[in-house]
PDB file of N, CA and C in Angstrom:
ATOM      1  N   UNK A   1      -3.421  -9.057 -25.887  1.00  0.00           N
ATOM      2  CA  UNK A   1      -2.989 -10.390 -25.525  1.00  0.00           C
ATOM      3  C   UNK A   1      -1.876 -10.796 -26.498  1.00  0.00           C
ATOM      4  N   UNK A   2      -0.661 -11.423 -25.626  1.00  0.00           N
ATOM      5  CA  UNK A   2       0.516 -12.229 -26.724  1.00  0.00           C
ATOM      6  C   UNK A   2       1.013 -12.720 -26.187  1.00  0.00           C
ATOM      7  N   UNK A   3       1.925 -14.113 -26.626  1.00  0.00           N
ATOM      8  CA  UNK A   3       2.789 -14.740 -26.519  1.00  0.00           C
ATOM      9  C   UNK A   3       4.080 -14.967 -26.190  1.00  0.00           C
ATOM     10  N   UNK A   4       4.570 -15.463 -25.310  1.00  0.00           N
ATOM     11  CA  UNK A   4       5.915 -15.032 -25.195  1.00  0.00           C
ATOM     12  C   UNK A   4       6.560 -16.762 -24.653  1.00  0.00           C
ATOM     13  N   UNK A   5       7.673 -17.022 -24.945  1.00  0.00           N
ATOM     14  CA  UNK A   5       8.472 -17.913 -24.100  1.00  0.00           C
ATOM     15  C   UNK A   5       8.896 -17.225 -22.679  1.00  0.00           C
ATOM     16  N   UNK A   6       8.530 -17.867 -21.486  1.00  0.00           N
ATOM     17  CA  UNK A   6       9.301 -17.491 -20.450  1.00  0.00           C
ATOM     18  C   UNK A   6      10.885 -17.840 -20.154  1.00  0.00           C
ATOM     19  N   UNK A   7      11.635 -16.952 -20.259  1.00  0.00           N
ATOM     20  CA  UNK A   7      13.065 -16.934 -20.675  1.00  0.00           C
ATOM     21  C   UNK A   7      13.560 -18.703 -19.559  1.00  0.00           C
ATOM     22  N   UNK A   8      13.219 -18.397 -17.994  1.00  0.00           N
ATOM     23  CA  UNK A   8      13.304 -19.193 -17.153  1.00  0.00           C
ATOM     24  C   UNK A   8      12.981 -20.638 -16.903  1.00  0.00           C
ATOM     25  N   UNK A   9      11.200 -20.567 -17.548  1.00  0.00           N
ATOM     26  CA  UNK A   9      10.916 -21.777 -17.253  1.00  0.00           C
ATOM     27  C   UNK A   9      11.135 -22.871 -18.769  1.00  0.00           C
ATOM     28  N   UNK A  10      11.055 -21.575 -19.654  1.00  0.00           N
ATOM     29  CA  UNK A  10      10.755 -22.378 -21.277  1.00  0.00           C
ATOM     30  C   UNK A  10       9.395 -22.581 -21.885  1.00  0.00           C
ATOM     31  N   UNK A  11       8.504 -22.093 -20.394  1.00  0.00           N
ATOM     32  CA  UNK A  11       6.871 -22.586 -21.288  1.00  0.00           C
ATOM     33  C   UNK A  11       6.095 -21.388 -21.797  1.00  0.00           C
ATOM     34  N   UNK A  12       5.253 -21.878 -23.002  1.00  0.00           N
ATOM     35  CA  UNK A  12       4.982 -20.418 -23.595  1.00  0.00           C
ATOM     36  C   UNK A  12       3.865 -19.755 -22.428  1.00  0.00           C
ATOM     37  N   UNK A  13       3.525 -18.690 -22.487  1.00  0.00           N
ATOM     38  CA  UNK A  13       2.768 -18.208 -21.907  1.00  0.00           C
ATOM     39  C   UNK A  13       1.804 -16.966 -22.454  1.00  0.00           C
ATOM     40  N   UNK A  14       0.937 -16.760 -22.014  1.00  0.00           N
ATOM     41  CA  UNK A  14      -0.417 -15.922 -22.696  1.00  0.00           C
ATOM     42  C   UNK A  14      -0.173 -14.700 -21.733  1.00  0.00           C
ATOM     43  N   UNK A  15       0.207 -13.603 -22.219  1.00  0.00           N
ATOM     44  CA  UNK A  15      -0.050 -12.461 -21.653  1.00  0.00           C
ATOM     45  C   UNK A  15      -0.921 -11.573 -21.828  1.00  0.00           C
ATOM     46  N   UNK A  16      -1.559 -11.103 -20.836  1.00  0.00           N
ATOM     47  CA  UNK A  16      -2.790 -10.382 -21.166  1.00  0.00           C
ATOM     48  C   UNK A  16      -2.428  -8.980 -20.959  1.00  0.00           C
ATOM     49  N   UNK A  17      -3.928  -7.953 -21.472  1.00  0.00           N
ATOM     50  CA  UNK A  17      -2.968  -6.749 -21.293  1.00  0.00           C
ATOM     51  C   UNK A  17      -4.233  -6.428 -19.874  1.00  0.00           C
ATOM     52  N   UNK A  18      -5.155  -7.221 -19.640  1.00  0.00           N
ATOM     53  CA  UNK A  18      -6.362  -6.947 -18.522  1.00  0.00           C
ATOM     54  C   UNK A  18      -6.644  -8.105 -18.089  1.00  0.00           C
ATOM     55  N   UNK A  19      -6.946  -8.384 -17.093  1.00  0.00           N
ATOM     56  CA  UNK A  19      -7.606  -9.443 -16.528  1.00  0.00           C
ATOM     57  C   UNK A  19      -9.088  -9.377 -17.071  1.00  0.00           C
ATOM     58  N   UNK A  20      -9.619  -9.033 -16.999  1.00  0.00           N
ATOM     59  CA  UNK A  20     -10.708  -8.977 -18.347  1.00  0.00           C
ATOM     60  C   UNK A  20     -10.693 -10.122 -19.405  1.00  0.00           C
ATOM     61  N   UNK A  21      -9.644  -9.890 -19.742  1.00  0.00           N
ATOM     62  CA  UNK A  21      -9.480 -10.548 -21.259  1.00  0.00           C
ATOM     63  C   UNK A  21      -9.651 -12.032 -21.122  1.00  0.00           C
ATOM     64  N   UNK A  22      -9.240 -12.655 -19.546  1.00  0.00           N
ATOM     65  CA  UNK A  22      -9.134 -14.085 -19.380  1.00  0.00           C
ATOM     66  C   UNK A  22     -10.605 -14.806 -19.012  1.00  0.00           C
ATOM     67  N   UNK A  23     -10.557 -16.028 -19.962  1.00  0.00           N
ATOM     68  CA  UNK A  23     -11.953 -16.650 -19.965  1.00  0.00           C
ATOM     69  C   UNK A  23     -11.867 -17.636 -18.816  1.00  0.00           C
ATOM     70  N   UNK A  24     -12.244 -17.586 -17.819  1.00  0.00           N
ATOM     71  CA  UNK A  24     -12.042 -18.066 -16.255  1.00  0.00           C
ATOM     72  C   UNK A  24     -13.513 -19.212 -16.783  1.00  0.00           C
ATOM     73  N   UNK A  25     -13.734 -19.405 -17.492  1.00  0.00           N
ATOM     74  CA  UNK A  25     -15.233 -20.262 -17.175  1.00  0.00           C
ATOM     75  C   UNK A  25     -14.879 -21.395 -16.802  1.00  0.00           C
ATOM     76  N   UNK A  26     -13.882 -22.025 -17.473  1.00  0.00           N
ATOM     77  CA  UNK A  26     -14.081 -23.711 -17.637  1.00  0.00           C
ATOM     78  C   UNK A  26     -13.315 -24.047 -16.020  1.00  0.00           C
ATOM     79  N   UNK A  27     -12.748 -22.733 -15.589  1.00  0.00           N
ATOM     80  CA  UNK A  27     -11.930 -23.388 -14.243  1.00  0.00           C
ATOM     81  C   UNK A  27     -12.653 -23.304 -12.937  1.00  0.00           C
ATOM     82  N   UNK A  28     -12.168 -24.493 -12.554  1.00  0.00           N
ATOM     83  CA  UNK A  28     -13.298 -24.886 -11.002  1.00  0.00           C
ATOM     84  C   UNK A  28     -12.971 -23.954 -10.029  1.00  0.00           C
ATOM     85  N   UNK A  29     -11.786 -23.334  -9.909  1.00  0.00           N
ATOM     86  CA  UNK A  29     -11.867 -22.493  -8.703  1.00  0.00           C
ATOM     87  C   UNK A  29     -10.646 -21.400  -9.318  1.00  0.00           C
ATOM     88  N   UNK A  30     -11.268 -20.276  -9.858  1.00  0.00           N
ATOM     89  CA  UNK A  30     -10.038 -19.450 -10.495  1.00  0.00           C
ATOM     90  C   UNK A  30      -9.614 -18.329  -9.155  1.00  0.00           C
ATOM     91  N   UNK A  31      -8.252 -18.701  -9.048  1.00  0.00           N
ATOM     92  CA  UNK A  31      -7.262 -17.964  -8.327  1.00  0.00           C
ATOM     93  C   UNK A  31      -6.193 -16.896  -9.175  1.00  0.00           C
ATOM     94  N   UNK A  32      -6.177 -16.142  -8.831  1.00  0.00           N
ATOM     95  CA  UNK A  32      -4.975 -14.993  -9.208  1.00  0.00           C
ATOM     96  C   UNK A  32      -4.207 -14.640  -8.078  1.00  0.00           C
ATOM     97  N   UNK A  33      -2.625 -14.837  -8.290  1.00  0.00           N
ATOM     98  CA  UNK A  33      -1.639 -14.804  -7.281  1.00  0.00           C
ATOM     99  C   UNK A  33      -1.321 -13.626  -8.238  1.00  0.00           C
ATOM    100  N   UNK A  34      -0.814 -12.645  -6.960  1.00  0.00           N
ATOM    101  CA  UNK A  34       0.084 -11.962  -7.461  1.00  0.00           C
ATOM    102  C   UNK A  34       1.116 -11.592  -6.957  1.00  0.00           C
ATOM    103  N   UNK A  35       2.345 -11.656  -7.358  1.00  0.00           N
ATOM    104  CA  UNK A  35       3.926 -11.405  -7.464  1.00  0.00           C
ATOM    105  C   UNK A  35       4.743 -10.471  -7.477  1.00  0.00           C
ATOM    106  N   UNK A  36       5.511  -9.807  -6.470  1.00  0.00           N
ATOM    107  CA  UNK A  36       5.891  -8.809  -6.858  1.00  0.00           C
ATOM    108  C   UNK A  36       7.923  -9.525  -6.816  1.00  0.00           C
ATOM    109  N   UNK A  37       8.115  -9.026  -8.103  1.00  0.00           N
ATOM    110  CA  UNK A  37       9.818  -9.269  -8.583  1.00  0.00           C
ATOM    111  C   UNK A  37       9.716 -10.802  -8.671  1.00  0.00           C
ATOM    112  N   UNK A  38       9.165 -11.454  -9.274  1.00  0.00           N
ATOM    113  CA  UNK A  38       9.183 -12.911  -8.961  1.00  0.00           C
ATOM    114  C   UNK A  38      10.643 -13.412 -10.114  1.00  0.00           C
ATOM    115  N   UNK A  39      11.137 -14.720 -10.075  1.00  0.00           N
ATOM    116  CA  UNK A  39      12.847 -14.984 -10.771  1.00  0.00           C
ATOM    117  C   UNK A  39      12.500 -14.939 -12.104  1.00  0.00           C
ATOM    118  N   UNK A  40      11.400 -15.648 -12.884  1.00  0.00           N
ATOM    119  CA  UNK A  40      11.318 -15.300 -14.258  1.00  0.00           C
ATOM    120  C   UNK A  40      10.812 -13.735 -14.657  1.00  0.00           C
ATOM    121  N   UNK A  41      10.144 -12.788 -13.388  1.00  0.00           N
ATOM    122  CA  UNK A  41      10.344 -11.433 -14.318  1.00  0.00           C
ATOM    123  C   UNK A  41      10.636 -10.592 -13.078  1.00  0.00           C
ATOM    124  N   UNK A  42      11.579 -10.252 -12.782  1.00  0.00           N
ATOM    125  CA  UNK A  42      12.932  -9.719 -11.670  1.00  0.00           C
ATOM    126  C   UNK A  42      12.064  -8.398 -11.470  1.00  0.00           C
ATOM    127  N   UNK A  43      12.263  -7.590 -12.493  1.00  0.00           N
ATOM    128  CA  UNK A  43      11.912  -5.995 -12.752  1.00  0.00           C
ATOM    129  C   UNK A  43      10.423  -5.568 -12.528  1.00  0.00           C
ATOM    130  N   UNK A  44       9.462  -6.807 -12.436  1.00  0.00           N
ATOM    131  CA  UNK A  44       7.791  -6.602 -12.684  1.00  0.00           C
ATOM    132  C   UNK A  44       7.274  -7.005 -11.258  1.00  0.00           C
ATOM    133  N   UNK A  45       5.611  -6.674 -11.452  1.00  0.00           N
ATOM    134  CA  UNK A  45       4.627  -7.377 -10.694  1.00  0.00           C
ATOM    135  C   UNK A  45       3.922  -8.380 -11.578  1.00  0.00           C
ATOM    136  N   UNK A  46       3.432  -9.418 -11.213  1.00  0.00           N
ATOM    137  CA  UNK A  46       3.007 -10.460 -12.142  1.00  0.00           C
ATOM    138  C   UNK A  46       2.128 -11.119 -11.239  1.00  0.00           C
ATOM    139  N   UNK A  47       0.839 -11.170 -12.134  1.00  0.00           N
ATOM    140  CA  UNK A  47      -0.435 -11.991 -11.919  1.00  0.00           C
ATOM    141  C   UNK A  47      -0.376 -13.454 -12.646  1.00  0.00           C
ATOM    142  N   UNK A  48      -0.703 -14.470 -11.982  1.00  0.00           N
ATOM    143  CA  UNK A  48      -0.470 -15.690 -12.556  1.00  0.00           C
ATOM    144  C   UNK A  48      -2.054 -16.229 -12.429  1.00  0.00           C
ATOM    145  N   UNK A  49      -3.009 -16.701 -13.201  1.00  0.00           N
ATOM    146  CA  UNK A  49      -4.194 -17.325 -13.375  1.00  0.00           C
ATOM    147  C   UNK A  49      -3.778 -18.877 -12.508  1.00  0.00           C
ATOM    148  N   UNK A  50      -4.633 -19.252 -12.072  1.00  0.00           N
ATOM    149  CA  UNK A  50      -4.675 -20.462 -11.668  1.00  0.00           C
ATOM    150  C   UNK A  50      -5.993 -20.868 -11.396  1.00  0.00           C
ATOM    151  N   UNK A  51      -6.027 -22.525 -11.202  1.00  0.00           N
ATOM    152  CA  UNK A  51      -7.378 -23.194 -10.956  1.00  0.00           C
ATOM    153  C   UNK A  51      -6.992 -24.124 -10.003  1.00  0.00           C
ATOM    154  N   UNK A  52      -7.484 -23.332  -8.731  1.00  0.00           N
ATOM    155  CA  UNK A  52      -7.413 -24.113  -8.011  1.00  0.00           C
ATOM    156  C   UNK A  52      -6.169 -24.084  -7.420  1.00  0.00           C
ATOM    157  N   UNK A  53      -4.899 -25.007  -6.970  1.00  0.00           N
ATOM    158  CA  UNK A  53      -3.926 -24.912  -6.597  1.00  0.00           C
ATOM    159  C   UNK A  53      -2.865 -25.069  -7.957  1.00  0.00           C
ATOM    160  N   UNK A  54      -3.891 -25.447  -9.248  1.00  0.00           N
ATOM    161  CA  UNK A  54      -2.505 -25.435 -10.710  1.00  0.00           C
ATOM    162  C   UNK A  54      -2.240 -24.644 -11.427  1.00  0.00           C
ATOM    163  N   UNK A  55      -0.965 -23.744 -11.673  1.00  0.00           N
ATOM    164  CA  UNK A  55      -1.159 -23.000 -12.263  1.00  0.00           C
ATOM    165  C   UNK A  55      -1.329 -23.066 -13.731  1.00  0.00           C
ATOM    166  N   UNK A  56      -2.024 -22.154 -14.545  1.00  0.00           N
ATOM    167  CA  UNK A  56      -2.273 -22.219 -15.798  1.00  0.00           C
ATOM    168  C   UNK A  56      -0.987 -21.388 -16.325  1.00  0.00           C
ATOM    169  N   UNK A  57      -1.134 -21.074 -18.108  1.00  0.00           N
ATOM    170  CA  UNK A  57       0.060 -20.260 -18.501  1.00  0.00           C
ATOM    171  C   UNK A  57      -0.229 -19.168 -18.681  1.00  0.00           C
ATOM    172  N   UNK A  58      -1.297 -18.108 -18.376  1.00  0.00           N
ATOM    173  CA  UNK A  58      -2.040 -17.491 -18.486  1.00  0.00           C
ATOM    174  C   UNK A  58      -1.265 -16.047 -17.106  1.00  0.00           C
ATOM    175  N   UNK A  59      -0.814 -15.530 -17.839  1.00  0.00           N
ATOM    176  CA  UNK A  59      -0.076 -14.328 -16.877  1.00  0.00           C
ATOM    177  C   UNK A  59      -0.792 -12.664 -17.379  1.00  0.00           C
ATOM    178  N   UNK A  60      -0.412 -11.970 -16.135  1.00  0.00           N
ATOM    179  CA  UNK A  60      -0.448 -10.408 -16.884  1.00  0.00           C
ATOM    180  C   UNK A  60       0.664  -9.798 -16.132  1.00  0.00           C
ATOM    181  N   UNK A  61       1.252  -8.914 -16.759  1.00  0.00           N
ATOM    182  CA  UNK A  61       2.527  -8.087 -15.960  1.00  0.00           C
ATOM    183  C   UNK A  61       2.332  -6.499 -16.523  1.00  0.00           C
ATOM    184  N   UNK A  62       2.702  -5.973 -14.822  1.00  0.00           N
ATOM    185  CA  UNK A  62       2.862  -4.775 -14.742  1.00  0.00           C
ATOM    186  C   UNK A  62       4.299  -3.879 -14.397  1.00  0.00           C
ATOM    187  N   UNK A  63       4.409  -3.117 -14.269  1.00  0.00           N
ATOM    188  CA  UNK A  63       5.170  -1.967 -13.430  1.00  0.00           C
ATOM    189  C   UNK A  63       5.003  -1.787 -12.224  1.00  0.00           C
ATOM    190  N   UNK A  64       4.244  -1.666 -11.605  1.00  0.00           N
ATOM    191  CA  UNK A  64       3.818  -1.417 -10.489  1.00  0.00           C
ATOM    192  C   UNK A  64       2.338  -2.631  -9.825  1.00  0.00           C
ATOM    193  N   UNK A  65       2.660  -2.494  -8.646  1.00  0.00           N
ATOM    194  CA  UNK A  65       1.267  -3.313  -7.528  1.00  0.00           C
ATOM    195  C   UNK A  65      -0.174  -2.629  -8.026  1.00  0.00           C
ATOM    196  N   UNK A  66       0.323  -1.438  -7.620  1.00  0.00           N
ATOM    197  CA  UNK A  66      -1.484  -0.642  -8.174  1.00  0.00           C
ATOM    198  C   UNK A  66      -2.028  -0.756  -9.735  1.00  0.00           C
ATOM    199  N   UNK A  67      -1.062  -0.964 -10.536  1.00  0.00           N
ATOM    200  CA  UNK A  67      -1.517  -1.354 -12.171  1.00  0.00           C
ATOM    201  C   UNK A  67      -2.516  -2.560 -11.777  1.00  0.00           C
ATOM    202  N   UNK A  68      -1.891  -3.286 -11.131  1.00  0.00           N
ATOM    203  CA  UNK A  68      -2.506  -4.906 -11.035  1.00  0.00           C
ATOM    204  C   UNK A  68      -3.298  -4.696 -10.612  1.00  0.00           C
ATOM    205  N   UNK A  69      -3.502  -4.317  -9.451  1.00  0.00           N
ATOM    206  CA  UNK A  69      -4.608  -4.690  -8.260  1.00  0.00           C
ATOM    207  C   UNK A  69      -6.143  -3.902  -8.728  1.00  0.00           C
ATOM    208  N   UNK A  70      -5.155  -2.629  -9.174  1.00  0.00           N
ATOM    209  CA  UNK A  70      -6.750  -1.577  -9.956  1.00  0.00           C
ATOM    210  C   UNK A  70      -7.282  -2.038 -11.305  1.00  0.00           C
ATOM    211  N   UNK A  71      -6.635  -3.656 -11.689  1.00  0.00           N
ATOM    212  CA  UNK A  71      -7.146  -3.687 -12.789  1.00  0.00           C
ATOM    213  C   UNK A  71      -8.073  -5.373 -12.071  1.00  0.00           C
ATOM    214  N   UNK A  72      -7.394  -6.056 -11.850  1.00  0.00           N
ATOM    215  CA  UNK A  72      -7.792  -7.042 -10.900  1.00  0.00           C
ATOM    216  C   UNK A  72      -9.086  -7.195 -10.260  1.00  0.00           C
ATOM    217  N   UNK A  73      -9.157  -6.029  -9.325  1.00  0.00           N
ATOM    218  CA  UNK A  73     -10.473  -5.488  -8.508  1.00  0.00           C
ATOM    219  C   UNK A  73     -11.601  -5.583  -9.720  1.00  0.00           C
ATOM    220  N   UNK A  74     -11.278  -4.885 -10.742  1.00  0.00           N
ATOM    221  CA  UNK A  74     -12.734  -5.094 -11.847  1.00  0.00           C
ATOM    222  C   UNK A  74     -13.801  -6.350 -11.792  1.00  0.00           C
ATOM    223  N   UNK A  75     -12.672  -7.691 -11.482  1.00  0.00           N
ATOM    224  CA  UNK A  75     -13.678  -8.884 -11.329  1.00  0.00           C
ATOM    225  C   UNK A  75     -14.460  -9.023  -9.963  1.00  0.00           C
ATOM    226  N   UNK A  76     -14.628  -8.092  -9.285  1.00  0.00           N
ATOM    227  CA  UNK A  76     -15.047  -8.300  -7.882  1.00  0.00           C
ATOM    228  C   UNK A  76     -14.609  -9.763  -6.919  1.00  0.00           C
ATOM    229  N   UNK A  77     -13.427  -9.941  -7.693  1.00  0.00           N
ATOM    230  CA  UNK A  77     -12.688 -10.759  -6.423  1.00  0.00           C
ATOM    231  C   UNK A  77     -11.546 -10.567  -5.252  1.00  0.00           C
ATOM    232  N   UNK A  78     -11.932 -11.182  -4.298  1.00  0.00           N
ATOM    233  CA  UNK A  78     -12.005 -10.948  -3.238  1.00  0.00           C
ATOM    234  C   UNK A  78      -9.903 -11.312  -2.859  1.00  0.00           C
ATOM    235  N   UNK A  79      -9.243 -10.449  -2.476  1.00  0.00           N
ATOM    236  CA  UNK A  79      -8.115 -10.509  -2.217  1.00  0.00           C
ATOM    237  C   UNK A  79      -7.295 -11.262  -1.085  1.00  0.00           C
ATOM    238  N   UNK A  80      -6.130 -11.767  -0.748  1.00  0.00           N
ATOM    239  CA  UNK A  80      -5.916 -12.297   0.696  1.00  0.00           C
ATOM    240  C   UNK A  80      -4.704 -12.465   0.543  1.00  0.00           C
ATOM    241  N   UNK A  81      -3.883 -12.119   1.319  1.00  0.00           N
ATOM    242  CA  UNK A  81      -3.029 -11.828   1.997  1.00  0.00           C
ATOM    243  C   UNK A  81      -1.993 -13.135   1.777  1.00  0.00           C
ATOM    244  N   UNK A  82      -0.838 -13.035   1.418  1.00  0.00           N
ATOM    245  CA  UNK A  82       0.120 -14.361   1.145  1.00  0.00           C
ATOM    246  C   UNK A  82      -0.065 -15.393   2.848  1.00  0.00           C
ATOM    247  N   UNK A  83       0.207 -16.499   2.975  1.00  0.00           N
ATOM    248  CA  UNK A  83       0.638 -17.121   4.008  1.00  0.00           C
ATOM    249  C   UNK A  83       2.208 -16.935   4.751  1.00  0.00           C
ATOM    250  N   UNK A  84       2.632 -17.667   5.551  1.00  0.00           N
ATOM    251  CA  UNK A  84       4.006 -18.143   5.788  1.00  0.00           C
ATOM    252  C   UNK A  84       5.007 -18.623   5.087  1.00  0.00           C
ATOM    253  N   UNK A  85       3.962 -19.513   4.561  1.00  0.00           N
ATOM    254  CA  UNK A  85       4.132 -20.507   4.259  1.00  0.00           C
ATOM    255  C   UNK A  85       4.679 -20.204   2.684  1.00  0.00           C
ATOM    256  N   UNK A  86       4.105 -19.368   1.941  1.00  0.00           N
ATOM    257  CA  UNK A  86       4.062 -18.981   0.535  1.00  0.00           C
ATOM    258  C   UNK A  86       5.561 -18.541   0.364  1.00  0.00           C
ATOM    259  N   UNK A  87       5.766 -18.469  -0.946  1.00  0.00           N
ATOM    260  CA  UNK A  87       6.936 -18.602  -1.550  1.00  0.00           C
ATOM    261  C   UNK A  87       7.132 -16.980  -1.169  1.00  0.00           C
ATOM    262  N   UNK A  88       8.181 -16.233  -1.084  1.00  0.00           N
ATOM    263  CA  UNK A  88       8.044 -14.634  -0.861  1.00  0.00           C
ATOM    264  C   UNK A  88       8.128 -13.313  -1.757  1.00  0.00           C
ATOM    265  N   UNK A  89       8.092 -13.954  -3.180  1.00  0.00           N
ATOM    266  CA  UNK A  89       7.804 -13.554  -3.932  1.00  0.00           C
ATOM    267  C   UNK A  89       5.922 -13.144  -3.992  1.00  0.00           C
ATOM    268  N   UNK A  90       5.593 -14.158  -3.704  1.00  0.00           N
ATOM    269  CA  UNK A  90       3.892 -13.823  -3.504  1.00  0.00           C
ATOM    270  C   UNK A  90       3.268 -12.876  -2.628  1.00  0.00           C
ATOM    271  N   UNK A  91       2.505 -11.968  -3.220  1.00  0.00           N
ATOM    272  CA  UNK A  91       2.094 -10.759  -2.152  1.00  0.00           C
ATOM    273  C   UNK A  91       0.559 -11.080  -1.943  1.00  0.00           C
ATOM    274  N   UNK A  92      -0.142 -12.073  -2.274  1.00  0.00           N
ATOM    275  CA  UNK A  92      -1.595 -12.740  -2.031  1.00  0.00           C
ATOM    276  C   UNK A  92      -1.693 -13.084  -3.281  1.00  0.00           C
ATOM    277  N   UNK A  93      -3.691 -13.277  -3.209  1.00  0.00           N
ATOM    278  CA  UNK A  93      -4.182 -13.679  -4.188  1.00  0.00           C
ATOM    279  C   UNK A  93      -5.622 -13.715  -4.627  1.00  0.00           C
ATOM    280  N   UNK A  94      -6.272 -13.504  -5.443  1.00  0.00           N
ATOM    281  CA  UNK A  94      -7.478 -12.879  -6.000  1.00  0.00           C
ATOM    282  C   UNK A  94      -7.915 -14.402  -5.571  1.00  0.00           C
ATOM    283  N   UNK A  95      -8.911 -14.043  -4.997  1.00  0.00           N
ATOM    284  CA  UNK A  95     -10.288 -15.457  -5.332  1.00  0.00           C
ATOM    285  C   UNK A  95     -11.468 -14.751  -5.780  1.00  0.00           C
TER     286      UNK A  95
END
């Protein structure tokens, strides 16, 4: 786990090196979106923690979709498919 400024937005953020590592307790409904090439990291796939519909600062980034997803799956949550509607950077999201 470390720290980084996101070059884009300016806010610090917690990078993990596992989804594991993140303490999901205190949040009422923990969501994981995940991203593939999103504008603050062009070159990556990126998992973003969230509760609910807010996101937290709480990220993990990979190389590849299967880094994520095979690490992801460990929490036995359940995956789904982006909307229409979703930004297109988003490729779903862990519930």
């Amino acid at each position: 786990m470390k720290e980084i400024t996101n070059e884009l937005t300016g806010i610090r953020e917690v990078v993990l090196d596992s989804i594991t590592e993140a303490d999901m307790s205190g949040l009422k409904l923990p969501v994981v979106a995940v991203y593939k090439h999103p504008d603050d990291f062009p070159d990556k796939y990126v998992a973003r923690i969230f509760d609910a519909d807010r996101p937290t600062n709480t990220i993990m980034i990979k190389d590849s979709l299967i880094e994520l997803k095979k690490d992801i799956e460990k929490t036995g949550m359940v995956f789904l498919l982006r909307g229409a509607e979703d930004v297109p950077a988003l490729v779903g999201a862990y519930m």
